[in-house]
PDB file of N, CA and C in Angstrom:
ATOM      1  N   UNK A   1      15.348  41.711 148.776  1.00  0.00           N
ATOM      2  CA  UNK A   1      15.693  42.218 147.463  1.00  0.00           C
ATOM      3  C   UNK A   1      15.927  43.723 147.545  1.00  0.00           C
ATOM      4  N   UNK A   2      16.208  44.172 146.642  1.00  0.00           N
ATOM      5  CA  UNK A   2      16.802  45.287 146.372  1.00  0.00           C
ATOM      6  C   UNK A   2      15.779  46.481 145.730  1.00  0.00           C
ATOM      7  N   UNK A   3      16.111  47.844 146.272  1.00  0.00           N
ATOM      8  CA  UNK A   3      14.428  48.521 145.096  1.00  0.00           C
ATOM      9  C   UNK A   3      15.251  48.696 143.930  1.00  0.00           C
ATOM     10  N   UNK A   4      16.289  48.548 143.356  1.00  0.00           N
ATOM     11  CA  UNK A   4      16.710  48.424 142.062  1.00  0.00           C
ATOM     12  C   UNK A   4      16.016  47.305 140.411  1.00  0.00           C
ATOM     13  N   UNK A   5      15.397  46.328 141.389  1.00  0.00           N
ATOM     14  CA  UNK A   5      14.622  45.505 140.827  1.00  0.00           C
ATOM     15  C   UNK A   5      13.290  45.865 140.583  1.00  0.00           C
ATOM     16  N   UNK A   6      12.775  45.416 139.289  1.00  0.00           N
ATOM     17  CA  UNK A   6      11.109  45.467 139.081  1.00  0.00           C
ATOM     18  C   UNK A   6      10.284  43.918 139.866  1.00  0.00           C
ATOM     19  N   UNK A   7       9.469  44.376 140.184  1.00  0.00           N
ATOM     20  CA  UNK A   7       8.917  43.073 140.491  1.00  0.00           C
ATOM     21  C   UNK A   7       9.193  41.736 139.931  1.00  0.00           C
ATOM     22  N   UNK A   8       8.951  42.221 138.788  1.00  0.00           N
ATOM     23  CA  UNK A   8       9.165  40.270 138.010  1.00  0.00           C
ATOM     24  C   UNK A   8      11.007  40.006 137.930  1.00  0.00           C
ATOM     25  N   UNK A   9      11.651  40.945 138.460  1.00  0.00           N
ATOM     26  CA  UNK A   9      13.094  40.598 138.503  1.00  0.00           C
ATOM     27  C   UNK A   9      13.712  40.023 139.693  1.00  0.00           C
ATOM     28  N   UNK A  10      12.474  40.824 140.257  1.00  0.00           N
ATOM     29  CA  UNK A  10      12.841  40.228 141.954  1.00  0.00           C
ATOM     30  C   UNK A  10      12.495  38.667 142.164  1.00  0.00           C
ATOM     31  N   UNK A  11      11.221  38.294 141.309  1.00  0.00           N
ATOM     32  CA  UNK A  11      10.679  36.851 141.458  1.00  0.00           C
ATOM     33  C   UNK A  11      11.722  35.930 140.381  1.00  0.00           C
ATOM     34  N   UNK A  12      12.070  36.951 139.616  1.00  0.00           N
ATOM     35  CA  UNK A  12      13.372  35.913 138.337  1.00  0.00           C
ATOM     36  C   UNK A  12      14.673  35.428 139.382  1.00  0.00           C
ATOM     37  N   UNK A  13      15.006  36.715 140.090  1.00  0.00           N
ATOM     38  CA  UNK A  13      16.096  36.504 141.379  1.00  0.00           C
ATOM     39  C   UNK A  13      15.891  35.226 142.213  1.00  0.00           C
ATOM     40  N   UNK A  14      14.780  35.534 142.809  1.00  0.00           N
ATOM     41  CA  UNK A  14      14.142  34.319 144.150  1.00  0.00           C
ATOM     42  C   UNK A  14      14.016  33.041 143.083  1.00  0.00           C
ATOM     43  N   UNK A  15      13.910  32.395 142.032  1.00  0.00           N
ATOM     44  CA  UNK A  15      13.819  31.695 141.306  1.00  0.00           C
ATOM     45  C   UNK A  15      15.156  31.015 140.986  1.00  0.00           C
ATOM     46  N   UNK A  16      15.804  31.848 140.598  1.00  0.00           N
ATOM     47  CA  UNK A  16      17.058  31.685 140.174  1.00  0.00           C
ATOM     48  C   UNK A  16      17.681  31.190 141.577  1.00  0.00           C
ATOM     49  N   UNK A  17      18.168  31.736 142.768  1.00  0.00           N
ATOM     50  CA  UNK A  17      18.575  31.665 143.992  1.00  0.00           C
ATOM     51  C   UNK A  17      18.020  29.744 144.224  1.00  0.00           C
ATOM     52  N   UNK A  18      16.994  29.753 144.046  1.00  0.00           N
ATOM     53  CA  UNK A  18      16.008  28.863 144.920  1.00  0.00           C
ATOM     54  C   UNK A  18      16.854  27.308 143.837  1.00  0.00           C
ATOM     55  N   UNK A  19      16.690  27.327 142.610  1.00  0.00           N
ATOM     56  CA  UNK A  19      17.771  26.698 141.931  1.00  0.00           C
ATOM     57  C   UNK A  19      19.206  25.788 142.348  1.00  0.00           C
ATOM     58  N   UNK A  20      19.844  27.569 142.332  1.00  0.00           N
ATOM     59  CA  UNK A  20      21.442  27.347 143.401  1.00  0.00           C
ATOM     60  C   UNK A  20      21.302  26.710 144.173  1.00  0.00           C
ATOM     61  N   UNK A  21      20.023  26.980 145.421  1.00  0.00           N
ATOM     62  CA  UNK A  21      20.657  26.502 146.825  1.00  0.00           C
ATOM     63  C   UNK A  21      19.991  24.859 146.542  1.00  0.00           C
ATOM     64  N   UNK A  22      18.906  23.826 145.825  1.00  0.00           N
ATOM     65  CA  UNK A  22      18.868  23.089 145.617  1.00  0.00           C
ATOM     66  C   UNK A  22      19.816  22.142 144.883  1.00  0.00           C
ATOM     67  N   UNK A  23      20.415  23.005 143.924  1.00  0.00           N
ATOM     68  CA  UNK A  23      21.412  21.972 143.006  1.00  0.00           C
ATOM     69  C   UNK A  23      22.736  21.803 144.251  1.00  0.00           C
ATOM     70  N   UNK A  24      22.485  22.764 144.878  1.00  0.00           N
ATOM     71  CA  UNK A  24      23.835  22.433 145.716  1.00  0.00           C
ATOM     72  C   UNK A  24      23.778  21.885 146.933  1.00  0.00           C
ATOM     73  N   UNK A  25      22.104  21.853 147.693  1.00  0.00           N
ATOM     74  CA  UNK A  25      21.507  20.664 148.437  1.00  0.00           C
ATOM     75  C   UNK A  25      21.669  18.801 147.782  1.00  0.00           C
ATOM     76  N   UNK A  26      21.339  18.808 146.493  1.00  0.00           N
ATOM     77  CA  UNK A  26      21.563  17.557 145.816  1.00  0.00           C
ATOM     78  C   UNK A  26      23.037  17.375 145.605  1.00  0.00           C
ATOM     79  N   UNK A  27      23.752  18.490 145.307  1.00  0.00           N
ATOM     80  CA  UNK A  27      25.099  18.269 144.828  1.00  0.00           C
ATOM     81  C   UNK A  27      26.186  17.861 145.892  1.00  0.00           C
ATOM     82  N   UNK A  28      25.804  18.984 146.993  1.00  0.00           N
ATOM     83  CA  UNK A  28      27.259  18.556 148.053  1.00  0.00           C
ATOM     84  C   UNK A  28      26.558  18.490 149.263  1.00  0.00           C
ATOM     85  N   UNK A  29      25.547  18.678 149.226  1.00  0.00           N
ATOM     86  CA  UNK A  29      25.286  18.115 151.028  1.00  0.00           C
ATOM     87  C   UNK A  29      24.501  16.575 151.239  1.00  0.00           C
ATOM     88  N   UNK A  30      24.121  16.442 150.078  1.00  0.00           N
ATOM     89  CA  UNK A  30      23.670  14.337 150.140  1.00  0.00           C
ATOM     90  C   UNK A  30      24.304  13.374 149.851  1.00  0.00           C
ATOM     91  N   UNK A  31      24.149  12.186 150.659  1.00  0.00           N
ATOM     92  CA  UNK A  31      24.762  11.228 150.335  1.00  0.00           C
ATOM     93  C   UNK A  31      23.905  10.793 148.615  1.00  0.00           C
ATOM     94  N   UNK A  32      24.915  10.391 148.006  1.00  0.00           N
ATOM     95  CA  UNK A  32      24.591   9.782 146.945  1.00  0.00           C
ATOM     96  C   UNK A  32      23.389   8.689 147.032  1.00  0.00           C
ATOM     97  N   UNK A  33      22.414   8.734 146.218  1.00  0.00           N
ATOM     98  CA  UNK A  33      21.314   7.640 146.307  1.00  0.00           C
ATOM     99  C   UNK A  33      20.581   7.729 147.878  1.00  0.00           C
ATOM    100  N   UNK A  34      20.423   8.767 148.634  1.00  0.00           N
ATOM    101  CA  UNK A  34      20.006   9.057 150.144  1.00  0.00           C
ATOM    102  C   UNK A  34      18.469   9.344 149.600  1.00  0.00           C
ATOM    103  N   UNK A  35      17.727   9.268 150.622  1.00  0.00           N
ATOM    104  CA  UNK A  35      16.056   9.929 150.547  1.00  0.00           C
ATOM    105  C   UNK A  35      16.135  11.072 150.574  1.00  0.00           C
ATOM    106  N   UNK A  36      17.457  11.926 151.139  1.00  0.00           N
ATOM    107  CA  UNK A  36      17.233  13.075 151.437  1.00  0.00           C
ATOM    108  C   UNK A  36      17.672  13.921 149.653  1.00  0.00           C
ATOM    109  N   UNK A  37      18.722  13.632 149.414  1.00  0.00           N
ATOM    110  CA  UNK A  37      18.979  13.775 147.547  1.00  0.00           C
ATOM    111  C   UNK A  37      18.216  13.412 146.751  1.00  0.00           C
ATOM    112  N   UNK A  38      17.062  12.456 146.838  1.00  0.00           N
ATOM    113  CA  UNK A  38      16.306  12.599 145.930  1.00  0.00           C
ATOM    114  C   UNK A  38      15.133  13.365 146.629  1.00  0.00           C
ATOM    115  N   UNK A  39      14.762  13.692 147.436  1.00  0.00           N
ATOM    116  CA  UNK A  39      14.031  14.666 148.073  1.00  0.00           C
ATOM    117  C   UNK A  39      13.945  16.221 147.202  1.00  0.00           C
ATOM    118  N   UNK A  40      15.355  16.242 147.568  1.00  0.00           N
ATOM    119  CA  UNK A  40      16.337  17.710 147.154  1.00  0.00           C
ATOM    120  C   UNK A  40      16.346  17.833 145.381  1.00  0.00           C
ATOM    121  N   UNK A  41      16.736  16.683 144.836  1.00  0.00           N
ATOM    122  CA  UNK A  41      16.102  16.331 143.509  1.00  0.00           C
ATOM    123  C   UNK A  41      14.845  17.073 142.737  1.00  0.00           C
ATOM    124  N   UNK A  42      14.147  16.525 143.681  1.00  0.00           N
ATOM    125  CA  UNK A  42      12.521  16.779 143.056  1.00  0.00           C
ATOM    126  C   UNK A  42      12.578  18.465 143.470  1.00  0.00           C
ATOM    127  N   UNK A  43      12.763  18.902 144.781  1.00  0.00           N
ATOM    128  CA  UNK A  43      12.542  19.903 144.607  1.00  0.00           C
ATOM    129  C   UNK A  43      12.968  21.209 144.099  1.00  0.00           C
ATOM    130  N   UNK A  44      14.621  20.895 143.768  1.00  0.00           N
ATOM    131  CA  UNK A  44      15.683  20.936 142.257  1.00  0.00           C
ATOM    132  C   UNK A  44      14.715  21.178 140.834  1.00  0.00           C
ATOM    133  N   UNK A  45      13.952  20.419 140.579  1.00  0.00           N
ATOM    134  CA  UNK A  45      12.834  19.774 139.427  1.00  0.00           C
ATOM    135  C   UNK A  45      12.274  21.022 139.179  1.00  0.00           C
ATOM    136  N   UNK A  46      11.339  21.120 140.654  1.00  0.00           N
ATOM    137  CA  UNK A  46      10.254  21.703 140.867  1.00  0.00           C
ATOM    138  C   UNK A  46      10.646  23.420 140.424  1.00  0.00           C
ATOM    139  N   UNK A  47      11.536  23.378 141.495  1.00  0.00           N
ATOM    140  CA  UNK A  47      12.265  25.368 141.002  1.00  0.00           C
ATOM    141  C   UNK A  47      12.963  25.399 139.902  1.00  0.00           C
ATOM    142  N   UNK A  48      13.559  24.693 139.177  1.00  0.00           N
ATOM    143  CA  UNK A  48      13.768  24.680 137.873  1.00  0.00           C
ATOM    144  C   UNK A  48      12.593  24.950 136.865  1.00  0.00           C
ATOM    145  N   UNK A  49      11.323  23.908 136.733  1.00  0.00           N
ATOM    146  CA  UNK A  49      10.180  24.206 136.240  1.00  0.00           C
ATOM    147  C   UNK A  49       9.559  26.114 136.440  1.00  0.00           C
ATOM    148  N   UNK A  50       9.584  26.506 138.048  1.00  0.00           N
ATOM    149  CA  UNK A  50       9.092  27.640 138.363  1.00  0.00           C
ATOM    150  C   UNK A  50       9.520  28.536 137.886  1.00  0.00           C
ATOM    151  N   UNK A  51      11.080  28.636 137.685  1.00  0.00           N
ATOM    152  CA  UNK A  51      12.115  29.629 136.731  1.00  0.00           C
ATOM    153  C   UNK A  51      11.241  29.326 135.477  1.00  0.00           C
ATOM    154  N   UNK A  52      11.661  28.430 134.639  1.00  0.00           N
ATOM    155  CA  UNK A  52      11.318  28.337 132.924  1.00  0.00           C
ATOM    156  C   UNK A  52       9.690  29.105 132.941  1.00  0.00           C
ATOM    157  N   UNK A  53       8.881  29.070 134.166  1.00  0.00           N
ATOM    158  CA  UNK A  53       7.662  29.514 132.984  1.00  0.00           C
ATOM    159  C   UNK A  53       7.591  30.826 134.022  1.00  0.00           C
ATOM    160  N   UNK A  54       8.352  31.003 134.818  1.00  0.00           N
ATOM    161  CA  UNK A  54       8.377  32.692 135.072  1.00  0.00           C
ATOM    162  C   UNK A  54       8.960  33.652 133.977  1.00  0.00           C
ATOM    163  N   UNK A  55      10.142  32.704 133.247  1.00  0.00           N
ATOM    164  CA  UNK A  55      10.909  33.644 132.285  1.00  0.00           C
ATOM    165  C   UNK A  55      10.109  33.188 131.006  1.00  0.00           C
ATOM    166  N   UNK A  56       9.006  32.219 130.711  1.00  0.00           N
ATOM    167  CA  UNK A  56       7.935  32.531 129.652  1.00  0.00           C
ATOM    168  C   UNK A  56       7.193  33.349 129.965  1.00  0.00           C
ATOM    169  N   UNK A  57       7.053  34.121 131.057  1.00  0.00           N
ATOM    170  CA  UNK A  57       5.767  34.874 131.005  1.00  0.00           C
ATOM    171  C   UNK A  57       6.037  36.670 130.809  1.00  0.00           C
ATOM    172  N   UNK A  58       7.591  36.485 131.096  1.00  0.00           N
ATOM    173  CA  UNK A  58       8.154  37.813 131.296  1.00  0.00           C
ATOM    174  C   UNK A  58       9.422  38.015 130.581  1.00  0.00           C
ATOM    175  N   UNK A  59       9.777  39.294 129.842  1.00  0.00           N
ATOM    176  CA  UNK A  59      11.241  39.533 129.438  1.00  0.00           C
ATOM    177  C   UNK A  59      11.953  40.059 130.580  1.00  0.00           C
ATOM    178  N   UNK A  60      13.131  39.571 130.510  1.00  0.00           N
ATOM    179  CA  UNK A  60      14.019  40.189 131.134  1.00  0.00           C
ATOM    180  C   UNK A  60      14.997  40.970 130.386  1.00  0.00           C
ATOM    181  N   UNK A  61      15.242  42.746 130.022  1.00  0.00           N
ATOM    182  CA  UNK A  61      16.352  43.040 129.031  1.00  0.00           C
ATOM    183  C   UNK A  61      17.480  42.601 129.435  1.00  0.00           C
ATOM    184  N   UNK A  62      18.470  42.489 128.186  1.00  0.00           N
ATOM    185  CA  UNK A  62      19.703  41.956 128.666  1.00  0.00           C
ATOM    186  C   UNK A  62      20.319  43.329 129.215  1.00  0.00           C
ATOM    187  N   UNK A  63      19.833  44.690 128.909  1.00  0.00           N
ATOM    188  CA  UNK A  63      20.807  45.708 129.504  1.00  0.00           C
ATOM    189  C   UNK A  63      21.060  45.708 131.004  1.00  0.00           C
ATOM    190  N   UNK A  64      19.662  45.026 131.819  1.00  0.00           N
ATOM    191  CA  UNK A  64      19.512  44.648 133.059  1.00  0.00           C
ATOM    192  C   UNK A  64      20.249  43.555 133.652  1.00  0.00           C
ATOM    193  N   UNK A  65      21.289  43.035 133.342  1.00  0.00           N
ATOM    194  CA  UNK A  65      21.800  41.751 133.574  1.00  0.00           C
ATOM    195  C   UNK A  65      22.716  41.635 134.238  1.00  0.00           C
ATOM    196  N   UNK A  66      23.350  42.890 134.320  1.00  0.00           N
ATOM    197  CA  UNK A  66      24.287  43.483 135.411  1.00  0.00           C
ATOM    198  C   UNK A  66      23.929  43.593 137.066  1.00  0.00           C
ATOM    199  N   UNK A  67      22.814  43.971 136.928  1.00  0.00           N
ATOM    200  CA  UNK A  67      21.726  43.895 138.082  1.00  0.00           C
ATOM    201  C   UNK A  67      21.273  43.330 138.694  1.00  0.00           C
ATOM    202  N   UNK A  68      21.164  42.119 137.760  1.00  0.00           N
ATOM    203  CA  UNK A  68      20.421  41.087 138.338  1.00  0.00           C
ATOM    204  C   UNK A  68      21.517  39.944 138.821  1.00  0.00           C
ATOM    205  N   UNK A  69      22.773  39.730 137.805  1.00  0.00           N
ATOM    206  CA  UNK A  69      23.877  39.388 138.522  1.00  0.00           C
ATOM    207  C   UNK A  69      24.261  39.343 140.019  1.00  0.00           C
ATOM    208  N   UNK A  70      24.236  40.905 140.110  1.00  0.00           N
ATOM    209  CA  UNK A  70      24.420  41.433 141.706  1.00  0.00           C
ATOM    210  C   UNK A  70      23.663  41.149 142.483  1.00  0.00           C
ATOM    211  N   UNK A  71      22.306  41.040 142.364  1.00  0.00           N
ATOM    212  CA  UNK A  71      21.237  40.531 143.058  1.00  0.00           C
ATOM    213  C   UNK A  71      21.253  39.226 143.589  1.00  0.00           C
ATOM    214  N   UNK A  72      21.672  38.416 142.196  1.00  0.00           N
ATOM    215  CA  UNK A  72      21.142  36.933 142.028  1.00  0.00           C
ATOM    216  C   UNK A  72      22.822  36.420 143.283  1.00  0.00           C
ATOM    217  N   UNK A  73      24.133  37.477 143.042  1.00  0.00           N
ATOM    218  CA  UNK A  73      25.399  36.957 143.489  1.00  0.00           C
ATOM    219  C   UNK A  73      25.131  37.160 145.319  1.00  0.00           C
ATOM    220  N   UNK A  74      24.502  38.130 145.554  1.00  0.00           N
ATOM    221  CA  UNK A  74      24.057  38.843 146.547  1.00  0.00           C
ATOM    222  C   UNK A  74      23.250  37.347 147.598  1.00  0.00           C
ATOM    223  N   UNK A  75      22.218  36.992 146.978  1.00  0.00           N
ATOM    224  CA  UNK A  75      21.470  36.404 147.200  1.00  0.00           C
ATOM    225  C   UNK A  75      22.129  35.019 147.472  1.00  0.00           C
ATOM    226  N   UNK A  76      22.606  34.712 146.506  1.00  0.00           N
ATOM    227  CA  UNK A  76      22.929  33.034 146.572  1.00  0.00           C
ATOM    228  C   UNK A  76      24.329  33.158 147.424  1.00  0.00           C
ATOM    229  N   UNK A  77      24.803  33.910 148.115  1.00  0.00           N
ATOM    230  CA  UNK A  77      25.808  33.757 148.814  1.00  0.00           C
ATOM    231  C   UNK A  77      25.860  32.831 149.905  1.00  0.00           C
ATOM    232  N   UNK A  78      24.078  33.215 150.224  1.00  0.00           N
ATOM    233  CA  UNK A  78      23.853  32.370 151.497  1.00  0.00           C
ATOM    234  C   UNK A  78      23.745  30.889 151.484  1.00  0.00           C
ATOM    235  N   UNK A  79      24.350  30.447 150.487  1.00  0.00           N
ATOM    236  CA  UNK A  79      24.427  28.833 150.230  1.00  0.00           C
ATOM    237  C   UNK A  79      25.108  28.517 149.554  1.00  0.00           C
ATOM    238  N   UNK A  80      25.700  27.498 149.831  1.00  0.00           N
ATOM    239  CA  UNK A  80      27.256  26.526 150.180  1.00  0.00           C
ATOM    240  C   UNK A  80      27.248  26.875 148.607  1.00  0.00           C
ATOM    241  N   UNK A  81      26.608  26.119 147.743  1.00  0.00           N
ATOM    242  CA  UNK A  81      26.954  26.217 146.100  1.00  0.00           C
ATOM    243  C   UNK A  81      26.984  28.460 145.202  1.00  0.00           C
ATOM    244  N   UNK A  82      26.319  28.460 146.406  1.00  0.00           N
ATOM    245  CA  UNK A  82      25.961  30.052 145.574  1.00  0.00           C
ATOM    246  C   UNK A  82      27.522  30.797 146.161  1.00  0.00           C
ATOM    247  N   UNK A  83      28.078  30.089 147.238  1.00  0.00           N
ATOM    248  CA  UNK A  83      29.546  30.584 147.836  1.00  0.00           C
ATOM    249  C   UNK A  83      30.815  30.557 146.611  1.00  0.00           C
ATOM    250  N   UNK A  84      30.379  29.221 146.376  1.00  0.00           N
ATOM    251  CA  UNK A  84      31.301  28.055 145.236  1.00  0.00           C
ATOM    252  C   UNK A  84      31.650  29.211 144.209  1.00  0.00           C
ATOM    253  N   UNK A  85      30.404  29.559 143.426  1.00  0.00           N
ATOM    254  CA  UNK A  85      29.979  30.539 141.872  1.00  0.00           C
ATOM    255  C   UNK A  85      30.362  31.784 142.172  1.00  0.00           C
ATOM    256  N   UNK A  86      30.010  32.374 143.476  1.00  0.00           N
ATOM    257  CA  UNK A  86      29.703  33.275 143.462  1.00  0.00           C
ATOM    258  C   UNK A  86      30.900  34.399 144.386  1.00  0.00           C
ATOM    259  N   UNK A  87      31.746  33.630 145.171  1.00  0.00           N
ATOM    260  CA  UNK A  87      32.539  33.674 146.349  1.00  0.00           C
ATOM    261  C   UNK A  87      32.113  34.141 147.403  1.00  0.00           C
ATOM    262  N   UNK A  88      32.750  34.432 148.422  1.00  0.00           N
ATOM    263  CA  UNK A  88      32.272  34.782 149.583  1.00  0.00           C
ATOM    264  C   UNK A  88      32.025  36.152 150.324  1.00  0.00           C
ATOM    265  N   UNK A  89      32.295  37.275 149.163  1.00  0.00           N
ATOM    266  CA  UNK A  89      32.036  38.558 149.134  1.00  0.00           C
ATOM    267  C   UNK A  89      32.701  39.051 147.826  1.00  0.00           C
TER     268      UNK A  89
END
């Protein structure tokens, strides 16, 4: 991460990231109905859940959103779906 971030932006980032690279583990790298997609599923679930009550516990301003964009675009590059959203530089 970046020192442009406050702590809880950096964990909103790694949250957010952790998301991407699951929805896009379930999305384009499993076979449909595989052990390994519903594997990827649950743990899809799981970092989804970890986001929602990180961002109950903390504001994020929206003036910061620019930032965290860059961070979050920065970050998720390194996976196939965060390439997709985000492009490749």
């Amino acid at each position: 991460m970046t020192a442009d971030l406050t702590r809880h932006e950096s964990f909103v980032v790694d949250d957010i990231v952790s998301v991407i690279d699951y929805a896009g583990r379930v999305l384009l790298s499993a076979d449909p109905g595989s052990h390994y997609q519903q594997d990827k599923a649950q743990s899809l679930a799981r970092a989804a859940a970890a986001l929602a009550e990180r961002l109950e516990k903390g504001y994020v301003p929206t003036s910061r959103a620019l930032v965290l964009e860059a961070a979050i675009a920065r970050e998720a590059r390194r996976y196939a779906l965060g390439r997709l959203l985000f492009g490749k530089e």
